[in-house]
Protein backbone atom coordinates (compact mmCIF):
# COMPACT_ATOMS: atom_id res chain seq x y z
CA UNK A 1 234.24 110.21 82.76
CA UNK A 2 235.40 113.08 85.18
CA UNK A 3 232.89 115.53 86.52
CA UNK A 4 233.22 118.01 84.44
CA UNK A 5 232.21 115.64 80.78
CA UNK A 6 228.98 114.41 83.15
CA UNK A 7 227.92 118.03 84.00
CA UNK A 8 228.44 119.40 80.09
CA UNK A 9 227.15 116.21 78.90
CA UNK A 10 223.90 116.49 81.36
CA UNK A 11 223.64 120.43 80.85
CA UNK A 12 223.92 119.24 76.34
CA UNK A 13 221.10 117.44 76.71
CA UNK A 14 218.59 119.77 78.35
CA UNK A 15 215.50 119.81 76.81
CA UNK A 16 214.48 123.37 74.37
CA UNK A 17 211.83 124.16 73.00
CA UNK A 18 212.10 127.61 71.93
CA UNK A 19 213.27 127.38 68.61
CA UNK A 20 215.64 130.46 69.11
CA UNK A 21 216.81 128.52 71.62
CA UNK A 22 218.13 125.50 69.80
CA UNK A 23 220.80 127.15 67.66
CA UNK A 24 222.84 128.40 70.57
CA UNK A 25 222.65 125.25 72.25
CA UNK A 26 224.33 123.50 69.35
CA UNK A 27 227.18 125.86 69.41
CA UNK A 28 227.83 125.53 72.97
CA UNK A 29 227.93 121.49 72.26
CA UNK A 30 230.55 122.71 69.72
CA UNK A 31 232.24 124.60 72.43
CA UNK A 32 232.01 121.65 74.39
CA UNK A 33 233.34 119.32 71.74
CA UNK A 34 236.52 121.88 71.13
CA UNK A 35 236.71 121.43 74.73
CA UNK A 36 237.12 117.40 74.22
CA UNK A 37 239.09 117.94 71.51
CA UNK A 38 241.94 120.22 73.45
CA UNK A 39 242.22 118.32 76.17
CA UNK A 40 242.76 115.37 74.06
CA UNK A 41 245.67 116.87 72.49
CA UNK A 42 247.60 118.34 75.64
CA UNK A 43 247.07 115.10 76.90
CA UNK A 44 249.26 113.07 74.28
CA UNK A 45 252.12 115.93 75.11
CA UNK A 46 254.37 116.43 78.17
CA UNK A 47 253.15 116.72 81.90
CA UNK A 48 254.38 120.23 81.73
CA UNK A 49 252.57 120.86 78.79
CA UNK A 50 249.48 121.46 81.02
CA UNK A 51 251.59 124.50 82.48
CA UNK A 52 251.88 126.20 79.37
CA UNK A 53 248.24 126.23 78.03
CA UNK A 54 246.27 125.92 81.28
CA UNK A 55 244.93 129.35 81.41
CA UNK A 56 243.14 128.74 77.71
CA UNK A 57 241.82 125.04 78.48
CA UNK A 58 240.03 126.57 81.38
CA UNK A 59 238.82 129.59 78.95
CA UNK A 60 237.50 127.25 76.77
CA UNK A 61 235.44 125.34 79.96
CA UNK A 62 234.56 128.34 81.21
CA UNK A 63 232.84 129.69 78.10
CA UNK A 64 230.95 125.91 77.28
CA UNK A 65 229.72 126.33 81.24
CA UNK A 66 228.18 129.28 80.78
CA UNK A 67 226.95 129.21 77.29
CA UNK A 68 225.15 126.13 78.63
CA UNK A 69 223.68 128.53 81.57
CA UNK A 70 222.80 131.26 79.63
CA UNK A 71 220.76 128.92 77.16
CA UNK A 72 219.37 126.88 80.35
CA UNK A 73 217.92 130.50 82.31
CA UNK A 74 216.53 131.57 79.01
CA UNK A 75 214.54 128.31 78.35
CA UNK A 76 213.10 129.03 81.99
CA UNK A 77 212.67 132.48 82.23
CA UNK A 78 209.36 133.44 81.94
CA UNK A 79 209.06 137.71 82.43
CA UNK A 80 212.49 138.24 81.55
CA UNK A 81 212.38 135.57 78.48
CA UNK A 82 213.27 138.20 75.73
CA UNK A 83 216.37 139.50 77.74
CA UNK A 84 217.33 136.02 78.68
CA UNK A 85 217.33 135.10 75.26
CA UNK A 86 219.43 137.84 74.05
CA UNK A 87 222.22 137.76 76.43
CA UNK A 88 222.46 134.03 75.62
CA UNK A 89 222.45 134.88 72.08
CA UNK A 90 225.00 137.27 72.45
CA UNK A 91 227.53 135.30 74.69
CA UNK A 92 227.17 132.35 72.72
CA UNK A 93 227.97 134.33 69.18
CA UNK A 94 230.88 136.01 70.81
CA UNK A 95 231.65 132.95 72.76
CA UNK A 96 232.80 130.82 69.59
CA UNK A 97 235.67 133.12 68.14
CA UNK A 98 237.46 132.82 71.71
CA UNK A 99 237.34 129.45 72.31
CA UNK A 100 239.14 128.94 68.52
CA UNK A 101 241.86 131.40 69.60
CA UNK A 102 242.21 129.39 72.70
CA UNK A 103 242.21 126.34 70.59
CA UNK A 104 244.98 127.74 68.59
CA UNK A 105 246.96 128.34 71.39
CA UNK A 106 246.37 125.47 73.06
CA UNK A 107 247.07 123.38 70.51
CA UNK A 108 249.93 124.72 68.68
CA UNK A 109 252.48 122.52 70.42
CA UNK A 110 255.07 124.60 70.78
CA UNK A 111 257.35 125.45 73.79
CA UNK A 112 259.56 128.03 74.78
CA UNK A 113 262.73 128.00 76.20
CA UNK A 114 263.14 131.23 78.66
């Protein structure tokens, strides 16, 4: 496992226990296993595959990284808690329609010839 899978995997299985917590850190896991999935893929394709759809595989990581944050500073925030909360809330909702456009277009397989 690289270090990127052991820090998602370690930051997925942070212990919550607000309750309003617990929803947002299932879709970041779901972010993080759309990650999995798109790397899989470009991996089975050419080297220079990786060129082409870079930019949105890193999108994608970026957006599991910090939905994990967001969710991890709420759980400890203790005077801010409320406004913790609802920028994690808010990141993570908007988070999940990005990473499956990046998915799309990381996916889609095709190439073109310039």
């Amino acid at each position: 496992r690289n270090g990127l899978e052991v820090t998602f995997a370690a930051m997925a299985e942070q212990p919550i226990s607000n309750d309003e917590l617990k929803p947002l850190l299932e879709k970041a896991k779901e972010g993080h296993r759309v990650l999995k999935e798109v790397i899989e893929f470009v991996n089975t394709q050419e080297p220079d595959y990786w060129d082409l759809v870079a930019r949105p595989v890193v999108d994608i990581a970026v957006d599991v990284f910090l939905a994990y944050e967001f969710v991890r500073q709420a759980e400890r925030a203790t005077k801010t808690k409320e406004n913790k909360t609802r920028i994690a809330r808010r990141f993570v909702n908007m988070m999940m329609p990005r990473i499956e456009m990046n998915r799309g277009y990381a996916t889609m397989g095709e190439r073109f010839e310039v």
